[in-house]
C-alpha atoms as a PDB file:
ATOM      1  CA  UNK A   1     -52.843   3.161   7.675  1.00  0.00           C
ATOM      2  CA  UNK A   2     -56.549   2.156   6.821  1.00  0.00           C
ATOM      3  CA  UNK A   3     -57.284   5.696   4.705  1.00  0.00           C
ATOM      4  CA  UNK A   4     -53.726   5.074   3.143  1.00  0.00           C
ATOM      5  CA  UNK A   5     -54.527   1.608   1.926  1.00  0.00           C
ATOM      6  CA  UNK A   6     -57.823   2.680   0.472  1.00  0.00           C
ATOM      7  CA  UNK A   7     -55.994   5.205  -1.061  1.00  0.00           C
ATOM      8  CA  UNK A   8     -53.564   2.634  -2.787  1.00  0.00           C
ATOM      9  CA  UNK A   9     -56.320   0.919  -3.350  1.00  0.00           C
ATOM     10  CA  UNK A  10     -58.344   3.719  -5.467  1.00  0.00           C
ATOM     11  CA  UNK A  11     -54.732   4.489  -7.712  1.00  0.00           C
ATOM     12  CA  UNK A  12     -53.681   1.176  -8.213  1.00  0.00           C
ATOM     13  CA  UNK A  13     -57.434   0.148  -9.217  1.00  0.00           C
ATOM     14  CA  UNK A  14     -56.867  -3.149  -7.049  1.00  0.00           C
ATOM     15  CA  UNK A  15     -57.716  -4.788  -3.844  1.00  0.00           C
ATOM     16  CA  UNK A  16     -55.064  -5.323  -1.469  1.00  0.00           C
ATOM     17  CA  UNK A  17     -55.157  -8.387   0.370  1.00  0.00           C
ATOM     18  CA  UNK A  18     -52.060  -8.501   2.343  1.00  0.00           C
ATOM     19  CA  UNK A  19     -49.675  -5.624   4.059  1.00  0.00           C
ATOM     20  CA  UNK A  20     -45.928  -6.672   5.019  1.00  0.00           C
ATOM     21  CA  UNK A  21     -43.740  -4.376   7.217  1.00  0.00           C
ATOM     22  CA  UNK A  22     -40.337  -4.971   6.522  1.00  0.00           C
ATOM     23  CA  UNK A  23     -37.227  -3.593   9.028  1.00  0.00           C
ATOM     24  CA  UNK A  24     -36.854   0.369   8.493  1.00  0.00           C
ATOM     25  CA  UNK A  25     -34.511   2.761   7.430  1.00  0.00           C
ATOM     26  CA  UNK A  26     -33.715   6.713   8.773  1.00  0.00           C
ATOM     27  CA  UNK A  27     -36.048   8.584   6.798  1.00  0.00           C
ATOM     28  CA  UNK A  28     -39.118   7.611   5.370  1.00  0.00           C
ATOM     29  CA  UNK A  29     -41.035   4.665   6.065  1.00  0.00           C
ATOM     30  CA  UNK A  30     -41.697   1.159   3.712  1.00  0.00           C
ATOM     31  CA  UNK A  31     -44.763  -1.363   3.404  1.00  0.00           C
ATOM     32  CA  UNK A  32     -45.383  -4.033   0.934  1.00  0.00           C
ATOM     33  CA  UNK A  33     -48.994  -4.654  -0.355  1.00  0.00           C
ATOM     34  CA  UNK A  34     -49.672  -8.007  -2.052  1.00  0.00           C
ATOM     35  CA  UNK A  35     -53.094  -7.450  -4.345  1.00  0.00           C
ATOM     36  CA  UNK A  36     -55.734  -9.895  -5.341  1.00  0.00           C
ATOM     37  CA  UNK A  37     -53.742 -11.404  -8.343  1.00  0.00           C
ATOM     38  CA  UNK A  38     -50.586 -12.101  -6.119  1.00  0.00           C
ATOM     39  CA  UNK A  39     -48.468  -8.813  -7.638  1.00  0.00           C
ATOM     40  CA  UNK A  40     -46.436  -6.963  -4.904  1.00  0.00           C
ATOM     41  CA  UNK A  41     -45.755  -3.611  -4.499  1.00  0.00           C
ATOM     42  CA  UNK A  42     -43.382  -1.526  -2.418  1.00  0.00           C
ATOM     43  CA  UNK A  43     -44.951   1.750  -0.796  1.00  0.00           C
ATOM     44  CA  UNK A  44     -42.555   3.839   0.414  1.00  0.00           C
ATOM     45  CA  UNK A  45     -43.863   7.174   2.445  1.00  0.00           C
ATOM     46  CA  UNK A  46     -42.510   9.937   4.148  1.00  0.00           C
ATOM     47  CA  UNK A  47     -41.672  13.631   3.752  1.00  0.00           C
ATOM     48  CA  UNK A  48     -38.701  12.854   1.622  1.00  0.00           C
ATOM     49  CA  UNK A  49     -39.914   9.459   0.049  1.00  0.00           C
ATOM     50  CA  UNK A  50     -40.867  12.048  -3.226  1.00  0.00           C
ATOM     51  CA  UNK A  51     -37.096  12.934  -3.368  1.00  0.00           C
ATOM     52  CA  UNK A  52     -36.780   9.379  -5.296  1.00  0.00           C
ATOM     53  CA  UNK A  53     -38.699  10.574  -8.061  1.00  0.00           C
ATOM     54  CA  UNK A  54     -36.474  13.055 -10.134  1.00  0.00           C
ATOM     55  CA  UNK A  55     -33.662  10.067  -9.814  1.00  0.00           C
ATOM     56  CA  UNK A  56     -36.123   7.775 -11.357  1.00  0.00           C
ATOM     57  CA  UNK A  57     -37.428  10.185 -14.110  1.00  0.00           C
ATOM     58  CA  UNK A  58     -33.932  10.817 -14.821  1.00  0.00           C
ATOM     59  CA  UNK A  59     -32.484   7.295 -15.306  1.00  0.00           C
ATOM     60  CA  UNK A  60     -35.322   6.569 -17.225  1.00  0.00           C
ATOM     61  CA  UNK A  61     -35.411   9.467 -19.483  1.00  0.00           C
ATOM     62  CA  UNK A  62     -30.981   8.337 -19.935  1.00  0.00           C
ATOM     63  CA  UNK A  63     -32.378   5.004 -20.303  1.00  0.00           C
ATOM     64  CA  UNK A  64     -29.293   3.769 -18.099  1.00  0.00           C
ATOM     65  CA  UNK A  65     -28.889  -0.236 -17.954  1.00  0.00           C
ATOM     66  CA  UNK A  66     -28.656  -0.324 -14.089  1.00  0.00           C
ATOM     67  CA  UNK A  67     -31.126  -2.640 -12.407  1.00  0.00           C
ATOM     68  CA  UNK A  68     -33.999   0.078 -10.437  1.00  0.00           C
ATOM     69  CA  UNK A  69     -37.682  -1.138  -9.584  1.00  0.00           C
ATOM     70  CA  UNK A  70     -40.014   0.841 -11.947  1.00  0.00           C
ATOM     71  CA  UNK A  71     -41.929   3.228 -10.762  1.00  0.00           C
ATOM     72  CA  UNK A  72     -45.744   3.192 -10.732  1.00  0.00           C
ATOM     73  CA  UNK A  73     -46.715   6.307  -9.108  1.00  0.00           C
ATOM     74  CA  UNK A  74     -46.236   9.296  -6.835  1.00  0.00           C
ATOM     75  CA  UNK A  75     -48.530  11.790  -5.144  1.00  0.00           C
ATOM     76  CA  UNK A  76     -49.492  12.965  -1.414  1.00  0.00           C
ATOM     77  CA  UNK A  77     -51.717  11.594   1.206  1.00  0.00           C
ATOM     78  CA  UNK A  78     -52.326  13.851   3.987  1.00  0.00           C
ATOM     79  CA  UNK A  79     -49.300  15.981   3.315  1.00  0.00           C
ATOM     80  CA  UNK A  80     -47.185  12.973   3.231  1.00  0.00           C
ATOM     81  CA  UNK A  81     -45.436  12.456  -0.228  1.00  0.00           C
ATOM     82  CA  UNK A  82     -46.358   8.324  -1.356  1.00  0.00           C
ATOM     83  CA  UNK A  83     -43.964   6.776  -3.411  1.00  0.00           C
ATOM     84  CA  UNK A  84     -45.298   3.120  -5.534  1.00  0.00           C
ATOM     85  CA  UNK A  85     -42.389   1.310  -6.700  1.00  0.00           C
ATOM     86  CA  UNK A  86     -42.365  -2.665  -8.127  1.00  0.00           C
ATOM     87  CA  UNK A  87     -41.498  -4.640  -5.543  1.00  0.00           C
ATOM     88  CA  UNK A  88     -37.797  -6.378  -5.775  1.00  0.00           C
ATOM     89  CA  UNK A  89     -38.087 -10.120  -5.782  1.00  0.00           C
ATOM     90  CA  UNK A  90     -34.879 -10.455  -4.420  1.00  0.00           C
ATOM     91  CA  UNK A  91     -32.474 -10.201  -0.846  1.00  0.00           C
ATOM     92  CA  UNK A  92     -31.333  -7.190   0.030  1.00  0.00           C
ATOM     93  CA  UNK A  93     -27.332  -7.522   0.533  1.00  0.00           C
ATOM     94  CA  UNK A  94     -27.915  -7.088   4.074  1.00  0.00           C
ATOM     95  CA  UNK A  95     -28.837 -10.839   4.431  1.00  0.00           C
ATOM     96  CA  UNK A  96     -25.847 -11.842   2.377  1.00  0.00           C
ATOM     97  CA  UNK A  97     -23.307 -13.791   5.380  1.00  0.00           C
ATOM     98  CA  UNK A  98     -20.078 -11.346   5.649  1.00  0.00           C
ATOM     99  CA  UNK A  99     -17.634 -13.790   4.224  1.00  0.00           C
ATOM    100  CA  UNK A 100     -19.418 -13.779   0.693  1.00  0.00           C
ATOM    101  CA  UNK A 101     -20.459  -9.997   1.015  1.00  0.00           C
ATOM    102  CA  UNK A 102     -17.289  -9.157  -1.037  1.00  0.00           C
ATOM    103  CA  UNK A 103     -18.160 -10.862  -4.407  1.00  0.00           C
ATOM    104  CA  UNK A 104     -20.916  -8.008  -5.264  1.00  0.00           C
ATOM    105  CA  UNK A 105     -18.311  -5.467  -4.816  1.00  0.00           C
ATOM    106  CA  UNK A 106     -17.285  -5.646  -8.584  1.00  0.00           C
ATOM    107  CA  UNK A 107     -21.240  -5.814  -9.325  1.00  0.00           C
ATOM    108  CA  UNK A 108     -21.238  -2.738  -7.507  1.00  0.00           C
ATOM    109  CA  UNK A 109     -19.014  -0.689  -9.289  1.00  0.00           C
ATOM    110  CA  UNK A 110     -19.950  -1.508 -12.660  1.00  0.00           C
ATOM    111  CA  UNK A 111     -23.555  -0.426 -11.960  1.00  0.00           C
ATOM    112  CA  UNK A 112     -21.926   2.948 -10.729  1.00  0.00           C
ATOM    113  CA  UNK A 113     -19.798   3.453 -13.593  1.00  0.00           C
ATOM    114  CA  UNK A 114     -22.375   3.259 -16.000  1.00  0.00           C
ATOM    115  CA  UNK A 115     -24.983   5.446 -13.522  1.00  0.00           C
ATOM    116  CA  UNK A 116     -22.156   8.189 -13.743  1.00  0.00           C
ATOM    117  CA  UNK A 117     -22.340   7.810 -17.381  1.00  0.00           C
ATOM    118  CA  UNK A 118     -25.302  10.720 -16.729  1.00  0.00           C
ATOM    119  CA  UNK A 119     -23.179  14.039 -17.111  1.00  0.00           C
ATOM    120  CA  UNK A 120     -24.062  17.566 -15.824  1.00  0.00           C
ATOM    121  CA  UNK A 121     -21.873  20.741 -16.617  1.00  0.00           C
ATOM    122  CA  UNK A 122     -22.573  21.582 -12.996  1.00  0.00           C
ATOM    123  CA  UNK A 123     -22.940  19.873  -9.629  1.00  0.00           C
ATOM    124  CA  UNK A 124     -25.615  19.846  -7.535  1.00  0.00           C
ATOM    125  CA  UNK A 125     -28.539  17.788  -5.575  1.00  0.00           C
ATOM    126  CA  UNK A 126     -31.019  16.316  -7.966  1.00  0.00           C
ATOM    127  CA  UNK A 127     -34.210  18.031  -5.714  1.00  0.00           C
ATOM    128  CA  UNK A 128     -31.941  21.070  -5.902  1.00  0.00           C
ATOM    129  CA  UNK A 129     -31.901  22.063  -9.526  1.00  0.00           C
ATOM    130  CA  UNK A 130     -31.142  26.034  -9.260  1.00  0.00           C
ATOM    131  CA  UNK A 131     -28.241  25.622  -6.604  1.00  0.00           C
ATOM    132  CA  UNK A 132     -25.553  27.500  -7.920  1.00  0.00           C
ATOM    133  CA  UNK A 133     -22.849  25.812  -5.150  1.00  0.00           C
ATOM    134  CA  UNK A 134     -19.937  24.503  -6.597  1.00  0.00           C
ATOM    135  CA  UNK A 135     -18.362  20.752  -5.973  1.00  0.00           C
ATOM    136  CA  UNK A 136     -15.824  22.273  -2.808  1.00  0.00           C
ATOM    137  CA  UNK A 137     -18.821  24.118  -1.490  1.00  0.00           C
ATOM    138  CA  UNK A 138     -21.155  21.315  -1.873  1.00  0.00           C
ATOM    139  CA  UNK A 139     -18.671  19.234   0.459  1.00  0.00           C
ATOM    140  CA  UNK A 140     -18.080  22.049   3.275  1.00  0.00           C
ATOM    141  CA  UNK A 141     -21.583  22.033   3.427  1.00  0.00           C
ATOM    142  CA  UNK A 142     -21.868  18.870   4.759  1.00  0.00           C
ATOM    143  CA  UNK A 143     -19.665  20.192   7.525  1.00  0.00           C
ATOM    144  CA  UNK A 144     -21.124  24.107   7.679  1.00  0.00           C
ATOM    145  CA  UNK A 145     -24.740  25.049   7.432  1.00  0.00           C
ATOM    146  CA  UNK A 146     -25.637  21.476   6.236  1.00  0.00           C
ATOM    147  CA  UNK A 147     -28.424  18.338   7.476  1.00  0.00           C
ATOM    148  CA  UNK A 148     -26.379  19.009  11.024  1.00  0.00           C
ATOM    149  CA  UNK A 149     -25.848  21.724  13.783  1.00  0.00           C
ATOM    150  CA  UNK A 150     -22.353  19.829  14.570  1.00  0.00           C
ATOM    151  CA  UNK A 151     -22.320  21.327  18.044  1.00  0.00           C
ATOM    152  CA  UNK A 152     -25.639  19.873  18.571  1.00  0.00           C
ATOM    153  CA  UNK A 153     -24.532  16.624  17.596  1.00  0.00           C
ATOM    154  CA  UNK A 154     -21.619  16.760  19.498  1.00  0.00           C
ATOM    155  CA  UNK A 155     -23.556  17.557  22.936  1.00  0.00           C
ATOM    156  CA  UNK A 156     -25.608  13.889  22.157  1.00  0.00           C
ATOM    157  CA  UNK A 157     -25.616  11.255  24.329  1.00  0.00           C
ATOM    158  CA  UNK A 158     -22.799   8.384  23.679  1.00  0.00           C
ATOM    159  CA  UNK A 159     -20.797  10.510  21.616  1.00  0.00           C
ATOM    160  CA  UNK A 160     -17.433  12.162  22.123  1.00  0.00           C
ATOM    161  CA  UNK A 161     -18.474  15.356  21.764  1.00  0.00           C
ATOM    162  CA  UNK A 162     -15.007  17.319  21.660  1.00  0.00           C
ATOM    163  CA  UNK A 163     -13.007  14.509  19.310  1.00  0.00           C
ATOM    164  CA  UNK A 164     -16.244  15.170  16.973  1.00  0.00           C
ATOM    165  CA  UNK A 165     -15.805  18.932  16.795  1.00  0.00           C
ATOM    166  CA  UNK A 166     -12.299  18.587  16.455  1.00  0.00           C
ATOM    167  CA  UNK A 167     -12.758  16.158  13.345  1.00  0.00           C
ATOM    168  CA  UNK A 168     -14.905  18.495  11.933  1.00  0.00           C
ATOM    169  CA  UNK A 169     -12.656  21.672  12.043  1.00  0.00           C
ATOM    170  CA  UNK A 170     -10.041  19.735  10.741  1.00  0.00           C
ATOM    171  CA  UNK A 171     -11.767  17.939   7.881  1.00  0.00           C
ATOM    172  CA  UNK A 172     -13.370  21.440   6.416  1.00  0.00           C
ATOM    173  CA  UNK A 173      -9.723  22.749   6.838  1.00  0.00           C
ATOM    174  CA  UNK A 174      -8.738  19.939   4.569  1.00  0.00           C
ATOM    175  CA  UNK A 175     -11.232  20.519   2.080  1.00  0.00           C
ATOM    176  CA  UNK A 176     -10.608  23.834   1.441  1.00  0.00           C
ATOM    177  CA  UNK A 177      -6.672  23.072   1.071  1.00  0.00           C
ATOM    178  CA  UNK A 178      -7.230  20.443  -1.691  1.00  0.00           C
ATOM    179  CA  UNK A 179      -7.937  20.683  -5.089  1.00  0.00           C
ATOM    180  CA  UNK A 180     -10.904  19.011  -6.234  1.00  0.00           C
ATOM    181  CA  UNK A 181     -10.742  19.070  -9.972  1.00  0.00           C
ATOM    182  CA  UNK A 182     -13.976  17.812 -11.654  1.00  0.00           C
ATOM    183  CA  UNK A 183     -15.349  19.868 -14.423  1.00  0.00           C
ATOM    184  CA  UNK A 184     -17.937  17.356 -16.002  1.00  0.00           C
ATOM    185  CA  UNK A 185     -20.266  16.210 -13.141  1.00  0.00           C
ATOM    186  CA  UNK A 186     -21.474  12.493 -12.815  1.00  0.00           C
ATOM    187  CA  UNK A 187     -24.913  11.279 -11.539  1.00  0.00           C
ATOM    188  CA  UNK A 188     -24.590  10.109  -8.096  1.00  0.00           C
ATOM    189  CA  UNK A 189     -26.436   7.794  -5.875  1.00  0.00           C
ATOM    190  CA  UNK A 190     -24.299   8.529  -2.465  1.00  0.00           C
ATOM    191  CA  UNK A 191     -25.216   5.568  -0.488  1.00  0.00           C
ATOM    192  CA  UNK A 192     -24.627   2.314  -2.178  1.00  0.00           C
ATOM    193  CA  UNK A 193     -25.079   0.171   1.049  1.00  0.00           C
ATOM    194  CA  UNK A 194     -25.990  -3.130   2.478  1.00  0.00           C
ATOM    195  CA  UNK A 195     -29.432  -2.352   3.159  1.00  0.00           C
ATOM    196  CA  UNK A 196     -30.278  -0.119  -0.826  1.00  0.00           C
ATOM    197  CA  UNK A 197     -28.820  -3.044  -2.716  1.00  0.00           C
ATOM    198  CA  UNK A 198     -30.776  -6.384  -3.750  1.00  0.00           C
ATOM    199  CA  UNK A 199     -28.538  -9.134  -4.933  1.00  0.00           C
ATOM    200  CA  UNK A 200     -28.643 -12.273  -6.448  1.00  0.00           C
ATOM    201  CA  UNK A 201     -26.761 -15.206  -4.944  1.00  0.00           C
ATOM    202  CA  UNK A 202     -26.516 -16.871  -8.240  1.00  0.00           C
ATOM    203  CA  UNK A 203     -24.548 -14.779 -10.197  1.00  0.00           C
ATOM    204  CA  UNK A 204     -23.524 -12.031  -7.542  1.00  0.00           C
ATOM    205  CA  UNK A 205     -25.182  -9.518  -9.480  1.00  0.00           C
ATOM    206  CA  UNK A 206     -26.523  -6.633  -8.203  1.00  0.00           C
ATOM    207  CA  UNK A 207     -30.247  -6.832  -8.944  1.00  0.00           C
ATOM    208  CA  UNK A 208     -31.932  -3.609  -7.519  1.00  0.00           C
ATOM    209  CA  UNK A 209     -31.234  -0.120  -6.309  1.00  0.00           C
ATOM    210  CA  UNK A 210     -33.197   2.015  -3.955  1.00  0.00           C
ATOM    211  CA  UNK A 211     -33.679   4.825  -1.909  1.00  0.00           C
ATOM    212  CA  UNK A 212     -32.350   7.811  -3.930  1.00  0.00           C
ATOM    213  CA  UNK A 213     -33.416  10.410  -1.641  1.00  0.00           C
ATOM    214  CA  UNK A 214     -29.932  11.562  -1.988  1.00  0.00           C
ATOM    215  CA  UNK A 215     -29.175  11.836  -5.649  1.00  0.00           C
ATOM    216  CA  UNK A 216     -26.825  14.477  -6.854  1.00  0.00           C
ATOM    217  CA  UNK A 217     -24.587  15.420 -10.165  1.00  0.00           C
ATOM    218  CA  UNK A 218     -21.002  15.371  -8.672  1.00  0.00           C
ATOM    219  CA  UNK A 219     -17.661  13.959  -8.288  1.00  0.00           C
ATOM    220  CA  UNK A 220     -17.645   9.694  -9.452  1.00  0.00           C
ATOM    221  CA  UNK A 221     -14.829   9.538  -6.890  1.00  0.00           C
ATOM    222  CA  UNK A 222     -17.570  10.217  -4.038  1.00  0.00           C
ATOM    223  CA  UNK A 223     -19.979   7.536  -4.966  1.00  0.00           C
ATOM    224  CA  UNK A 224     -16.665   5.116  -5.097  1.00  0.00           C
ATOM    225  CA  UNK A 225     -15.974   6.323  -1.770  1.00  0.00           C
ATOM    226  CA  UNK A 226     -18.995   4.706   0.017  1.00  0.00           C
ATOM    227  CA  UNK A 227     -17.884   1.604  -1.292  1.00  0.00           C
ATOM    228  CA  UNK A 228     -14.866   1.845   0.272  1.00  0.00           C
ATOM    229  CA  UNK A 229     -16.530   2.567   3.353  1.00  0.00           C
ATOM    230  CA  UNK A 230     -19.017  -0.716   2.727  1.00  0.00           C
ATOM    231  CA  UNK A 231     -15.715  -2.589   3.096  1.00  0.00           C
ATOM    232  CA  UNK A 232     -14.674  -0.840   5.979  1.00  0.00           C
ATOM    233  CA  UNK A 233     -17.968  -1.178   7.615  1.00  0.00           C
ATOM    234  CA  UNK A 234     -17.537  -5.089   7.344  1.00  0.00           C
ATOM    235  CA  UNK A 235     -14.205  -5.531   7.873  1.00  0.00           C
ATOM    236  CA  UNK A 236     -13.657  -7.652   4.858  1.00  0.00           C
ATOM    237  CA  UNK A 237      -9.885  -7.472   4.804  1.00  0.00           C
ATOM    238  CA  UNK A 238      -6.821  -6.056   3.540  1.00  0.00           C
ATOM    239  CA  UNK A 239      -7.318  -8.509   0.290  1.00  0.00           C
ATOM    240  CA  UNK A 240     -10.340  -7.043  -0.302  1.00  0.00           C
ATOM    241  CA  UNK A 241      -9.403  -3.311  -0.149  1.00  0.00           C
ATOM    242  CA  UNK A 242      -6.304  -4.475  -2.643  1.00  0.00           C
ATOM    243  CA  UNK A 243      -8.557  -6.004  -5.219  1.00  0.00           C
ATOM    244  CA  UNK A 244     -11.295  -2.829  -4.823  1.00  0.00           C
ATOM    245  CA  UNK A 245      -8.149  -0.725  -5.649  1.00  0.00           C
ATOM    246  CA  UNK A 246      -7.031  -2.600  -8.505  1.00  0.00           C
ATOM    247  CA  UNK A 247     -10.629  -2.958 -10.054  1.00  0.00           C
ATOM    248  CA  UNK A 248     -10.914   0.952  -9.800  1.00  0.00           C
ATOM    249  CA  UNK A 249      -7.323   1.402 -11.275  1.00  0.00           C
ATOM    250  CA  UNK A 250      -6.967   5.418  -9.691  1.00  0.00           C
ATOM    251  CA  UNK A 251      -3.898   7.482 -10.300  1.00  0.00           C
ATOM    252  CA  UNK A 252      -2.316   8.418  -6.978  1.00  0.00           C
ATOM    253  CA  UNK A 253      -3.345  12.054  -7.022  1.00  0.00           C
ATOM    254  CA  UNK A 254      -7.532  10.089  -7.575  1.00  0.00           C
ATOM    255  CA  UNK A 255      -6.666   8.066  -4.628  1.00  0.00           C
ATOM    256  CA  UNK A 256      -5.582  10.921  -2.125  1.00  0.00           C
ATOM    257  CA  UNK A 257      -9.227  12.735  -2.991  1.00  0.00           C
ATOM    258  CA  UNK A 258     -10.954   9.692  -2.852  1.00  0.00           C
ATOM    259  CA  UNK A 259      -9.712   9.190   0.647  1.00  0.00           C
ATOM    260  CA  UNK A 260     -11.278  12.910   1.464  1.00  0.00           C
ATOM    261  CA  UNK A 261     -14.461  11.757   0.323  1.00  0.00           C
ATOM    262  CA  UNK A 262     -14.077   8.885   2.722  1.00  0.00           C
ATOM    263  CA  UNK A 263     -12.767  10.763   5.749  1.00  0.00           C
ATOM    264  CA  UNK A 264     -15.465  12.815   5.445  1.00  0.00           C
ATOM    265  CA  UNK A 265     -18.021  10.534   5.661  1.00  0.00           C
ATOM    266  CA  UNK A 266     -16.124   8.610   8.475  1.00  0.00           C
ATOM    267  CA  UNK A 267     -17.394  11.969  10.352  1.00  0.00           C
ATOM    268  CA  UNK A 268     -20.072  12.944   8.649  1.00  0.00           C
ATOM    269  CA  UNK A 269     -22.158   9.332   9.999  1.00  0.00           C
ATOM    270  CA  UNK A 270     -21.463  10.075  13.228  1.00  0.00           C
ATOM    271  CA  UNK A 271     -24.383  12.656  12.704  1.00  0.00           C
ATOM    272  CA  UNK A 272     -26.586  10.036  11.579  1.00  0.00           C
ATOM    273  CA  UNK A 273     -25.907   7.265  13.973  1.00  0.00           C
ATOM    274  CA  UNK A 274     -26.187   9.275  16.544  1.00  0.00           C
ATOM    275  CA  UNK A 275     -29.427  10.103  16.247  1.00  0.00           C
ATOM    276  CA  UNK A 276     -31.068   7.034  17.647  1.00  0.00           C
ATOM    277  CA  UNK A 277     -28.712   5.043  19.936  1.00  0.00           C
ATOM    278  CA  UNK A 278     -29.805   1.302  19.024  1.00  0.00           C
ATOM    279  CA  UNK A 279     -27.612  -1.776  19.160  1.00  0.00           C
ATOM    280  CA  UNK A 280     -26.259  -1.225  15.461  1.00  0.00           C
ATOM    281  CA  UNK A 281     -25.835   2.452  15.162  1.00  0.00           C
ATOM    282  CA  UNK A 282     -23.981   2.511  18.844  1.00  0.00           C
ATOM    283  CA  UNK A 283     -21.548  -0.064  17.105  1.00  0.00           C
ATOM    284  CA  UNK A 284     -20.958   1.952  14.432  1.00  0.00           C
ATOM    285  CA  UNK A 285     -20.564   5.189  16.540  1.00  0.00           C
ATOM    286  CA  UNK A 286     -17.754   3.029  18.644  1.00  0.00           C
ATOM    287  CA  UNK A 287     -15.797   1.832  14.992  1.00  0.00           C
ATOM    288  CA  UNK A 288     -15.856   5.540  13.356  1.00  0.00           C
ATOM    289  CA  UNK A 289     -14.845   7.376  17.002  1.00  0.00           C
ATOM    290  CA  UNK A 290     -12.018   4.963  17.601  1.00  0.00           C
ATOM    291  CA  UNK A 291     -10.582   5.571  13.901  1.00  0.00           C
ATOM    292  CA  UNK A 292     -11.110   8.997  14.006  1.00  0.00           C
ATOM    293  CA  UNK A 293      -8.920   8.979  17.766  1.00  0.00           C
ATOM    294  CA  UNK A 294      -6.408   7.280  16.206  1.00  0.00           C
ATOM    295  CA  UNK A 295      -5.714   9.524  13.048  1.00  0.00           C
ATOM    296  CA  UNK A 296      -3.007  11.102  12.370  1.00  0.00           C
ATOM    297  CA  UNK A 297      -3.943  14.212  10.857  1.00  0.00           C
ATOM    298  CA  UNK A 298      -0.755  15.545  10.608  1.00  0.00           C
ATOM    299  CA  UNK A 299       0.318  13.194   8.115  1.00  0.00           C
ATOM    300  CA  UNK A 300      -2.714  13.415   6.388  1.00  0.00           C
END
């Protein structure tokens, strides 16, 4: 940590006076750094902290009106990628108390629709630029040859290994039997959650996006889908899940493949979650397992 701070020190052309460790998320790693004038910075580090970068370059270059903390600098320490971001002066929506959570949700999907505003005649990850997969491919993937060896996850401790398995056989079954017709690509963050989101109480605005890691050019419907799961997550009610439908205004036939995209990450998570079994992620491992036991997938 010492060499890194010097090393912030030396690009930044400041003195740092004070370091701040905030909770953590999967993949890379966060610190703040108050300097000698009382600015703040956000240092995030990590072998895929220099994903963010293209997503940054790009919304920048679009000049998109979505609220994202400027970026200050990039380069590698040791062989770890460094990422220098403006620190967001506000609460993430994490902190926000669960009966109020739902007021950003139309915050939230305004600052997607105009993100997906970015067009690409083909899909793809952002860090990916010469993948020639197409959208369908792009979502087996997830399932086949993808971030997880599904039989690996499915031998982990506190999961039901078989139901998991199952799920996934019958979810890349799925996907290949439904049409998935996007032609024009949108830009994509993927995980608009409680914990990548700053708000502000006031005015229930949404008031700063991180952690693109993720970034892709791909179906709008997907992004929407994570909200949906947001909801889910929190168990805001059957109100709530009306009035996110109504905002969102889909056709039936945008409906029934945005409810893929969700069912897919119902399953995919449970590759994520259980990869460290702490008090949250065991919860959420129990909420998406006892769905996916009761789904009908015969009706589906």
């Amino acid at each position: 940590m010492k060499k890194l701070v010097v090393e912030l020190e030396k690009k930044l052309k400041v003195k740092i006076m004070q370091i701040k460790i905030p909770p953590q998320g999967m993949t890379s790693q966060v610190f703040f750094v108050a300097i000698d004038n009382g600015d703040e910075y956000a240092i995030k580090y990590g072998e895929d902290a220099i994903k963010d970068v293209p997503a940054f370059e790009l919304i920048s270059e679009k000049n998109v009106s979505i609220p994202v903390p400027k970026l200050i600098n990039s380069f590698v320490f040791e062989e770890t990628p460094v990422v220098i971001l403006e620190k967001v002066e506000y609460p993430l929506l994490e902190t926000v108390p669960i009966n109020e959570m739902a007021k950003y949700i139309p915050s939230m999907v305004k600052n997607l629709r105009k993100l997906h505003e970015i067009k690409s005649d083909k899909p793809g990850l952002l860090t990916e630029p010469d993948s020639t997969k197409t959208w369908k491919e792009m979502m087996i993937s997830i399932f086949v040859g993808g971030d997880f060896d599904w039989q690996e996850v499915a031998s982990r401790e506190g999961v039901d290994g078989q139901l998991i398995l199952d799920s996934v056989e019958k979810m890349i079954n799925k996907i290949n039997t439904t049409d998935l017709p996007v032609n024009n690509f949108s830009f994509l963050h993927t995980d608009f959650n409680q914990r990548n989101l700053f708000v502000d109480p006031n005015n229930d605005e949404i008031t700063g996006i991180i952690d693109w890691e993720e970034a892709m050019f791909g179906d709008p419907l997907y992004d929407l889908a994570r909200v949906r799961m947001y909801i889910w997550h929190f168990d805001l009610g059957d109100e709530v899940v009306e009035n996110y439908y109504k905002l969102l205004g889909y056709t039936g036939e945008q409906k029934k493949v945005e409810e893929l995209y969700w069912l897919s990450r119902v399953i995919q998570y449970l590759g994520w979650y259980s990869v460290e079994l702490n008090y949250f992620n065991t919860g959420r491992i129990k909420l998406h397992q006892d769905f996916l036991r009761k789904f009908n997938w015969k009706s589906y």
